[in-house]
PDB file of N, CA and C in Angstrom:
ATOM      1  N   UNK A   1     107.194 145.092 141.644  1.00  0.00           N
ATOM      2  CA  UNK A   1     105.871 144.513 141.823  1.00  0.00           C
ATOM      3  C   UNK A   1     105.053 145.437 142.726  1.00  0.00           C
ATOM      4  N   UNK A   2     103.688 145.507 142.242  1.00  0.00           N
ATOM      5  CA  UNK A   2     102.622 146.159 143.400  1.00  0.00           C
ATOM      6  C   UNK A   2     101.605 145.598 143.776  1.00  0.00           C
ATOM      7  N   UNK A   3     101.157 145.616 144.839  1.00  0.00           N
ATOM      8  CA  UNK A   3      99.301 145.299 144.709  1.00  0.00           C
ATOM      9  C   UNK A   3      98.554 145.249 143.804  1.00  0.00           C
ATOM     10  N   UNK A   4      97.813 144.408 142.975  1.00  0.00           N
ATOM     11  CA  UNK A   4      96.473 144.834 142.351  1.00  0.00           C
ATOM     12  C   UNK A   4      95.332 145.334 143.229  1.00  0.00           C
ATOM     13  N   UNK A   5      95.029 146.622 143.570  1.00  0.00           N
ATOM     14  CA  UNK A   5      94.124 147.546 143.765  1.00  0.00           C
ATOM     15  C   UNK A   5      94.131 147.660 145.388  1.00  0.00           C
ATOM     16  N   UNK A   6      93.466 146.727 146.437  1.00  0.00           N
ATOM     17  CA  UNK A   6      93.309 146.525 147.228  1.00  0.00           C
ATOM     18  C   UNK A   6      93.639 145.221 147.758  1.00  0.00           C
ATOM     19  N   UNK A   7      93.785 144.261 147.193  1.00  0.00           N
ATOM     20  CA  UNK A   7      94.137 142.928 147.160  1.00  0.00           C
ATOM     21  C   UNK A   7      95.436 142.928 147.262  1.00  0.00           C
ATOM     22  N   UNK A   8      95.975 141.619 147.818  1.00  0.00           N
ATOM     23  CA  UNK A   8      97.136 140.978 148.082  1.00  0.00           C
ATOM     24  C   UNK A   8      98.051 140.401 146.753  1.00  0.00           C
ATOM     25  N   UNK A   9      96.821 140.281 145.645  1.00  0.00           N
ATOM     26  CA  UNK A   9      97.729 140.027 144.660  1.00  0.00           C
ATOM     27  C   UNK A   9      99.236 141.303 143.749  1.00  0.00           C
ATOM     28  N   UNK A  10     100.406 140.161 143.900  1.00  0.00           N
ATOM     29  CA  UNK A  10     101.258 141.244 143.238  1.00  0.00           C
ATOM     30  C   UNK A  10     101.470 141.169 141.964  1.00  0.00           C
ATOM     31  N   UNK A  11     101.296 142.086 141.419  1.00  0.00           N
ATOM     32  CA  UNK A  11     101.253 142.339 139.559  1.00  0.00           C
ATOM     33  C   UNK A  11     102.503 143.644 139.122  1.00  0.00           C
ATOM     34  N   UNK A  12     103.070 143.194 137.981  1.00  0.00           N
ATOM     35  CA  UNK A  12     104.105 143.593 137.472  1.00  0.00           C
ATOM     36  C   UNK A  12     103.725 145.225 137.296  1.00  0.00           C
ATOM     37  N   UNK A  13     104.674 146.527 137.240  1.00  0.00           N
ATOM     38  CA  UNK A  13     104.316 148.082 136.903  1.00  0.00           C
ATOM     39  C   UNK A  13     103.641 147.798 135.503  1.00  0.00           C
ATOM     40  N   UNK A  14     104.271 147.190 134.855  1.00  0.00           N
ATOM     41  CA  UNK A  14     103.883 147.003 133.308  1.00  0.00           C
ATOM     42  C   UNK A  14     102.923 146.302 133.093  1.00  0.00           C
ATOM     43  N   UNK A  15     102.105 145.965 131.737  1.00  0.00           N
ATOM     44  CA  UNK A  15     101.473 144.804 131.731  1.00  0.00           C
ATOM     45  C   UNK A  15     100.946 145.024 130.200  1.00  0.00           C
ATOM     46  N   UNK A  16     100.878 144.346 129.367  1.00  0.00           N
ATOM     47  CA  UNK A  16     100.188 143.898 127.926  1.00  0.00           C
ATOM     48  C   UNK A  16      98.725 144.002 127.752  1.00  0.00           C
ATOM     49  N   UNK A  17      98.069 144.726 126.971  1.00  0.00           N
ATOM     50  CA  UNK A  17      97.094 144.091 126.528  1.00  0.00           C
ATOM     51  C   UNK A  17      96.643 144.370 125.223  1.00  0.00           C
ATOM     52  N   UNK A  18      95.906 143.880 124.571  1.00  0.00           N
ATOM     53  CA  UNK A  18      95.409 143.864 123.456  1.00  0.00           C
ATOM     54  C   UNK A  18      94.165 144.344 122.909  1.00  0.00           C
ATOM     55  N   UNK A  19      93.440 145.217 123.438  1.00  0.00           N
ATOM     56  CA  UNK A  19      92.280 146.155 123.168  1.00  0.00           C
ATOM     57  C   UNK A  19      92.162 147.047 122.287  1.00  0.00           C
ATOM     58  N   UNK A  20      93.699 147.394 121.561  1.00  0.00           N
ATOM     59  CA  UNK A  20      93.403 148.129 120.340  1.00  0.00           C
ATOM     60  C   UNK A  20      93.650 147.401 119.433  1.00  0.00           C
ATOM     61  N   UNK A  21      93.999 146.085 119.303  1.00  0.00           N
ATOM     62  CA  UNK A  21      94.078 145.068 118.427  1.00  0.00           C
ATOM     63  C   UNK A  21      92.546 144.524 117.842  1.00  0.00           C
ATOM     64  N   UNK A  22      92.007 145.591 117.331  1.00  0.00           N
ATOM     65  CA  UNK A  22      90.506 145.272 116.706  1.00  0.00           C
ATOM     66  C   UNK A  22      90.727 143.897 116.091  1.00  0.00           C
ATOM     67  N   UNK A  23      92.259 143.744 115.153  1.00  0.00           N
ATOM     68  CA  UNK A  23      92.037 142.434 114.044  1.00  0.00           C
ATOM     69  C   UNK A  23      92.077 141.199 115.018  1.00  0.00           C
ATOM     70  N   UNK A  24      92.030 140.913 116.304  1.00  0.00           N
ATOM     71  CA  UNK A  24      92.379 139.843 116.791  1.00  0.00           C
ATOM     72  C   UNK A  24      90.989 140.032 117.631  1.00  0.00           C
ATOM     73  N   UNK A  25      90.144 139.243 117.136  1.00  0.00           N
ATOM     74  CA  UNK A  25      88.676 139.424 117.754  1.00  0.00           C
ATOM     75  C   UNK A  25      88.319 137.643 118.185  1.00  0.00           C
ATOM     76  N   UNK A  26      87.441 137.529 118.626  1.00  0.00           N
ATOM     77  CA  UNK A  26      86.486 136.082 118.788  1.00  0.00           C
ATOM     78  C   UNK A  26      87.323 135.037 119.028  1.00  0.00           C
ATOM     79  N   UNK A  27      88.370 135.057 120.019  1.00  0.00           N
ATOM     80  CA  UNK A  27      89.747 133.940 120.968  1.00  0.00           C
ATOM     81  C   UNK A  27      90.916 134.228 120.262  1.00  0.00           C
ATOM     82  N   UNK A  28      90.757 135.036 119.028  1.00  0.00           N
ATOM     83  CA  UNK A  28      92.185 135.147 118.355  1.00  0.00           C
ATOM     84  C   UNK A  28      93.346 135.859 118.927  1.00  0.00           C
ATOM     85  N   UNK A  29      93.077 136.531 119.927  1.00  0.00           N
ATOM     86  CA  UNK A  29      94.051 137.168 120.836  1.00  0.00           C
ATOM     87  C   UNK A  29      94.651 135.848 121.735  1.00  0.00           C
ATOM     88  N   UNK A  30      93.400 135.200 121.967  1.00  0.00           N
ATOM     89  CA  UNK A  30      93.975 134.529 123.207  1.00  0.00           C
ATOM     90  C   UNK A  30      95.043 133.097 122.484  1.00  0.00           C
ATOM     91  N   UNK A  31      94.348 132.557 121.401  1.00  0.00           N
ATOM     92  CA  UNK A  31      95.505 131.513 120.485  1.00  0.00           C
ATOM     93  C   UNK A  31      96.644 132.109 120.314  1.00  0.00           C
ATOM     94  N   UNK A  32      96.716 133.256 119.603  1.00  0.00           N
ATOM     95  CA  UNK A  32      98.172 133.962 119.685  1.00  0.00           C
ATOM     96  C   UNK A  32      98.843 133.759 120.952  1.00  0.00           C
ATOM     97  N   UNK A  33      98.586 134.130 122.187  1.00  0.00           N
ATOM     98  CA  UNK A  33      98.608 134.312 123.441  1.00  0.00           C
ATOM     99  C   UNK A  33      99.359 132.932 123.666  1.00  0.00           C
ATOM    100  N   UNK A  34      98.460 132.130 123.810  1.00  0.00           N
ATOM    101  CA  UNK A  34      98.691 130.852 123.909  1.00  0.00           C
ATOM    102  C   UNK A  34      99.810 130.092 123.734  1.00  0.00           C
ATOM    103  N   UNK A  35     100.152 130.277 122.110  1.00  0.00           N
ATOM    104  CA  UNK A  35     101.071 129.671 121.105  1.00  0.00           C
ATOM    105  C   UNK A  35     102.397 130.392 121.467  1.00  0.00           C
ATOM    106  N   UNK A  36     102.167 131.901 121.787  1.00  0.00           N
ATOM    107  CA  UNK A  36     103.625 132.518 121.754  1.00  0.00           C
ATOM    108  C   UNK A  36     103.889 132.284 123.588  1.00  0.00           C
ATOM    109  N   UNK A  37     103.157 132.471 124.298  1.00  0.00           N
ATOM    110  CA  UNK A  37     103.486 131.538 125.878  1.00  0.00           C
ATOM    111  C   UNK A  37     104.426 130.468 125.957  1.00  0.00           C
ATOM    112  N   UNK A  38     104.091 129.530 125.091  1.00  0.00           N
ATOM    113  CA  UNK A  38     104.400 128.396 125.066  1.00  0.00           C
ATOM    114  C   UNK A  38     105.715 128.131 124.598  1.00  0.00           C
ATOM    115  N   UNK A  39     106.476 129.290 123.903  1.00  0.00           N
ATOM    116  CA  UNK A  39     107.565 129.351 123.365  1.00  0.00           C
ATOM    117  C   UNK A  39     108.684 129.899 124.097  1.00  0.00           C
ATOM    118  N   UNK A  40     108.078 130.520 125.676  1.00  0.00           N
ATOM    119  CA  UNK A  40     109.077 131.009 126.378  1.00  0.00           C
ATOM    120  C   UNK A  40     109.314 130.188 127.954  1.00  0.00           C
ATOM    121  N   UNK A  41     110.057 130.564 128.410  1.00  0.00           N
ATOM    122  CA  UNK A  41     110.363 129.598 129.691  1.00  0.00           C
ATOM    123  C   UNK A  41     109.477 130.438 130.682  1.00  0.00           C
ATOM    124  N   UNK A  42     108.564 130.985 130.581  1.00  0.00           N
ATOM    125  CA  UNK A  42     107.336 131.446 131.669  1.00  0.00           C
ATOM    126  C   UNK A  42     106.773 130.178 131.924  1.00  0.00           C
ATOM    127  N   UNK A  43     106.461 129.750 133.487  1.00  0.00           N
ATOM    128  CA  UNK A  43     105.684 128.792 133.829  1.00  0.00           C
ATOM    129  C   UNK A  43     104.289 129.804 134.497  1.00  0.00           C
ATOM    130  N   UNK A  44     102.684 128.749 134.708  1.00  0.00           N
ATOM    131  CA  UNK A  44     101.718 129.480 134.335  1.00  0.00           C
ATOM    132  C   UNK A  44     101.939 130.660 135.719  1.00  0.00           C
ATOM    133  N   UNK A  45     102.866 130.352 136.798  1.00  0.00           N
ATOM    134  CA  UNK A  45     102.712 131.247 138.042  1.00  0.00           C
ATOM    135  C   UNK A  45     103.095 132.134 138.137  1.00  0.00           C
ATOM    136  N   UNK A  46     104.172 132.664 136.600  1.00  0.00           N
ATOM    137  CA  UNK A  46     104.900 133.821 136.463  1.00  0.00           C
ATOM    138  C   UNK A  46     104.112 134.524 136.080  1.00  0.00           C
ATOM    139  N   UNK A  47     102.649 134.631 135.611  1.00  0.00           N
ATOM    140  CA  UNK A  47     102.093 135.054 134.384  1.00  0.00           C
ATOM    141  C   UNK A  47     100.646 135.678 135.546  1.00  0.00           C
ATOM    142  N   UNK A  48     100.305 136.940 135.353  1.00  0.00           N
ATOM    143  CA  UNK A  48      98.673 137.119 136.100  1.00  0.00           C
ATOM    144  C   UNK A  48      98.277 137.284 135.205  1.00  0.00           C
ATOM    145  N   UNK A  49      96.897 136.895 134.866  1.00  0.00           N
ATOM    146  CA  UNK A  49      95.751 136.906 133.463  1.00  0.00           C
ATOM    147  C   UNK A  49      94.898 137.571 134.203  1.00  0.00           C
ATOM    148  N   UNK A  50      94.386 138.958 133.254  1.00  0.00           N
ATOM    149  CA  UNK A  50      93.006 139.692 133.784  1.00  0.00           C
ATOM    150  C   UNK A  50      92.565 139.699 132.482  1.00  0.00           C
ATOM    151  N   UNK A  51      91.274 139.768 132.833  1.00  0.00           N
ATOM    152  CA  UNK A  51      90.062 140.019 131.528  1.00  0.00           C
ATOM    153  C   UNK A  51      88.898 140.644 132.307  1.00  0.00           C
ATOM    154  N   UNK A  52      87.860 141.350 131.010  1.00  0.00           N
ATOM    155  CA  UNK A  52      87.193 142.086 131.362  1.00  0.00           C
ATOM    156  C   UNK A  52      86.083 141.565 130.722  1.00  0.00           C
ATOM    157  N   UNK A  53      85.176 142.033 130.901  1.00  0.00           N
ATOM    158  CA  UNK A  53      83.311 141.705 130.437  1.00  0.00           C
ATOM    159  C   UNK A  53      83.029 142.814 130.467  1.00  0.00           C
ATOM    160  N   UNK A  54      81.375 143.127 129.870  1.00  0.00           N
ATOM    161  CA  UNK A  54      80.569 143.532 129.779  1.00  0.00           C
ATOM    162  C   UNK A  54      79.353 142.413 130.522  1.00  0.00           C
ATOM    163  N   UNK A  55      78.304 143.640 131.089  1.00  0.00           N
ATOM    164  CA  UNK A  55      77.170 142.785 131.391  1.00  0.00           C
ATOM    165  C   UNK A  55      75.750 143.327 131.309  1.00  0.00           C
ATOM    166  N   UNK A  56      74.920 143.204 129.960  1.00  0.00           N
ATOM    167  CA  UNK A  56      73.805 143.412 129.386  1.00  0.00           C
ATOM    168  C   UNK A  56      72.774 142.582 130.207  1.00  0.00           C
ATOM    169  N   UNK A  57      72.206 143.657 130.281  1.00  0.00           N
ATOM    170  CA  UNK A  57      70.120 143.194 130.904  1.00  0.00           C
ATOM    171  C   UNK A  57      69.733 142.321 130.271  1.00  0.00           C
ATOM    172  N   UNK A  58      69.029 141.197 130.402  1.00  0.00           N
ATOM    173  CA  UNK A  58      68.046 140.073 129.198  1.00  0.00           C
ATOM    174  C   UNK A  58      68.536 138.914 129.108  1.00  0.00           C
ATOM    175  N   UNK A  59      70.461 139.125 129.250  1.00  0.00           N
ATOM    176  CA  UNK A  59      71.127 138.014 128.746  1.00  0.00           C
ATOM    177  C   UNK A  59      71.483 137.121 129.387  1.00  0.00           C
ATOM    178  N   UNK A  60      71.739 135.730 129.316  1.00  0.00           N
ATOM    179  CA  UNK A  60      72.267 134.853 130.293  1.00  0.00           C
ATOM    180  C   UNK A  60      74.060 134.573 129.593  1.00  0.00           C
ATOM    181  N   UNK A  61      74.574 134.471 131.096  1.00  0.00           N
ATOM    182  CA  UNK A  61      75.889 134.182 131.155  1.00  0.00           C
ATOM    183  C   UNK A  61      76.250 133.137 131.507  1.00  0.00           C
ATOM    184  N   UNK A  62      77.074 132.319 130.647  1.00  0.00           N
ATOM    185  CA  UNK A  62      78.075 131.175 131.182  1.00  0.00           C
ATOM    186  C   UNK A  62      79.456 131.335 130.983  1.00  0.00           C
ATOM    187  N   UNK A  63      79.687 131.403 132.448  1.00  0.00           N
ATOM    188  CA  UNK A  63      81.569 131.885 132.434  1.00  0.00           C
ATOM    189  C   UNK A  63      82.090 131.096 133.467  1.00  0.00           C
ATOM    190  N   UNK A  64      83.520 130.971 133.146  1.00  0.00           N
ATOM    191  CA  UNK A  64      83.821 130.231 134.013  1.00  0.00           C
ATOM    192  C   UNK A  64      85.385 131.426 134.056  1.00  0.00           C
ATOM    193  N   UNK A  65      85.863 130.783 135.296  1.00  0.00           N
ATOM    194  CA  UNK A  65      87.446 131.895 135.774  1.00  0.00           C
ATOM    195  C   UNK A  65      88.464 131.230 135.994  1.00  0.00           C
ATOM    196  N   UNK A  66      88.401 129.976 135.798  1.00  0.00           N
ATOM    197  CA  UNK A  66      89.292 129.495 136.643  1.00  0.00           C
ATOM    198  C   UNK A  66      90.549 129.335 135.779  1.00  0.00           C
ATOM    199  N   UNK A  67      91.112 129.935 134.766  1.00  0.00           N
ATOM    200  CA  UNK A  67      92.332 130.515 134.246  1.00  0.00           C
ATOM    201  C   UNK A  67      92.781 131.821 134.257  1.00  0.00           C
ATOM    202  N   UNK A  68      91.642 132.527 135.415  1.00  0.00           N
ATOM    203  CA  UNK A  68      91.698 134.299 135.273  1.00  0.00           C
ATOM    204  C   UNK A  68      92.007 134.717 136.901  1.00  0.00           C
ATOM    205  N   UNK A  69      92.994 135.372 136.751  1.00  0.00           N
ATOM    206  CA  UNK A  69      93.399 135.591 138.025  1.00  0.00           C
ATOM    207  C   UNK A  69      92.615 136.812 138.653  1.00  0.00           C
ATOM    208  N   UNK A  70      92.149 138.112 137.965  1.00  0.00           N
ATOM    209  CA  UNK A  70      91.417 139.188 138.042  1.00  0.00           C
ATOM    210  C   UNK A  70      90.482 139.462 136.953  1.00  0.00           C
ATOM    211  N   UNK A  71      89.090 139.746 136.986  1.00  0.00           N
ATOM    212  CA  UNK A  71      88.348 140.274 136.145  1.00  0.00           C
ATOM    213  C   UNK A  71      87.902 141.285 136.299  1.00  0.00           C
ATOM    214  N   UNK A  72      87.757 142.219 135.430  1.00  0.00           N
ATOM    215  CA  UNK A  72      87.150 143.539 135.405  1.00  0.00           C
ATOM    216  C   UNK A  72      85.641 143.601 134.740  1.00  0.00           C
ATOM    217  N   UNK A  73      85.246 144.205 135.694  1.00  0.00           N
ATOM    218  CA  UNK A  73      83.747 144.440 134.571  1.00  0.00           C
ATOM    219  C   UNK A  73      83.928 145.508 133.957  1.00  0.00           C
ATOM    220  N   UNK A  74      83.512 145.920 132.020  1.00  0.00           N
ATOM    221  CA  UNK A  74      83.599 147.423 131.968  1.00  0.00           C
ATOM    222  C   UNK A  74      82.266 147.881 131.310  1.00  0.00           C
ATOM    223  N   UNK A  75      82.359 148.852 131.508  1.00  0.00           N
ATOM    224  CA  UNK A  75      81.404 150.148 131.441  1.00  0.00           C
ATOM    225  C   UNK A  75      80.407 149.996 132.052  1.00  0.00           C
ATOM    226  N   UNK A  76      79.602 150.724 131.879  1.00  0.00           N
ATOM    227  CA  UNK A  76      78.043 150.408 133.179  1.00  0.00           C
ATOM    228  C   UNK A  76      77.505 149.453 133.132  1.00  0.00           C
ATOM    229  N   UNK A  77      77.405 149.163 134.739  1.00  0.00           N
ATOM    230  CA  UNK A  77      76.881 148.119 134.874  1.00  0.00           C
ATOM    231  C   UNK A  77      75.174 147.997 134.954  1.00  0.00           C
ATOM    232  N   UNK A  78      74.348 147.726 133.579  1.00  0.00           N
ATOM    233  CA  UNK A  78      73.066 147.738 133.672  1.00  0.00           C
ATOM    234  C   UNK A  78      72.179 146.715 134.486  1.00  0.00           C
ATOM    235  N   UNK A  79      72.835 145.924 135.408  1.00  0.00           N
ATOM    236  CA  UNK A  79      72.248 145.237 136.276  1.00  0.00           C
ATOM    237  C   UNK A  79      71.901 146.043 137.767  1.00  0.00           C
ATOM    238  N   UNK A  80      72.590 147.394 137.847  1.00  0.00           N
ATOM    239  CA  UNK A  80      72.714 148.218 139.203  1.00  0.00           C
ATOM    240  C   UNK A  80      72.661 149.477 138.327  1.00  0.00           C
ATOM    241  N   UNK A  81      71.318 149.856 138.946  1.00  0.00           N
ATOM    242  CA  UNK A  81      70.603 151.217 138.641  1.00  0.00           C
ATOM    243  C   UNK A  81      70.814 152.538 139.486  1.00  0.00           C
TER     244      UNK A  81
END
């Protein structure tokens, strides 16, 4: 186990993700996710969930975190010039 970044949280050397999985788009990563979780003896405290955003000028956001242990923002951030 190590630090995530600067933080106290400890996260596994390894870790999963699914970003070149183009065919699993619009929650279909996360139902998979879900369904195959549910099939193993992981309880939710074994498990750190990160996700990432984007954040476009114009648009309004409704998000909520409270199943996300770390979020990343990626690529430029057009709110900070």
């Amino acid at each position: 186990m190590i630090n995530l970044g600067g933080s106290n949280l400890q996260v596994s050397v390894v870790g999963l993700g699914r970003m070149r999985m183009s065919e699993l788009s619009m929650g279909q990563a996360k139902e998979i996710f879900a369904a195959g979780s549910s099939e193993t003896k992981l309880s939710r405290e074994d498990i750190i969930l990160q996700s990432k955003c984007g954040i476009a000028s114009g648009l309004e956001y409704k998000f909520t975190a409270e199943h996300i242990d770390s979020l990343l923002l990626h690529g430029p951030d057009t709110l900070i010039a």
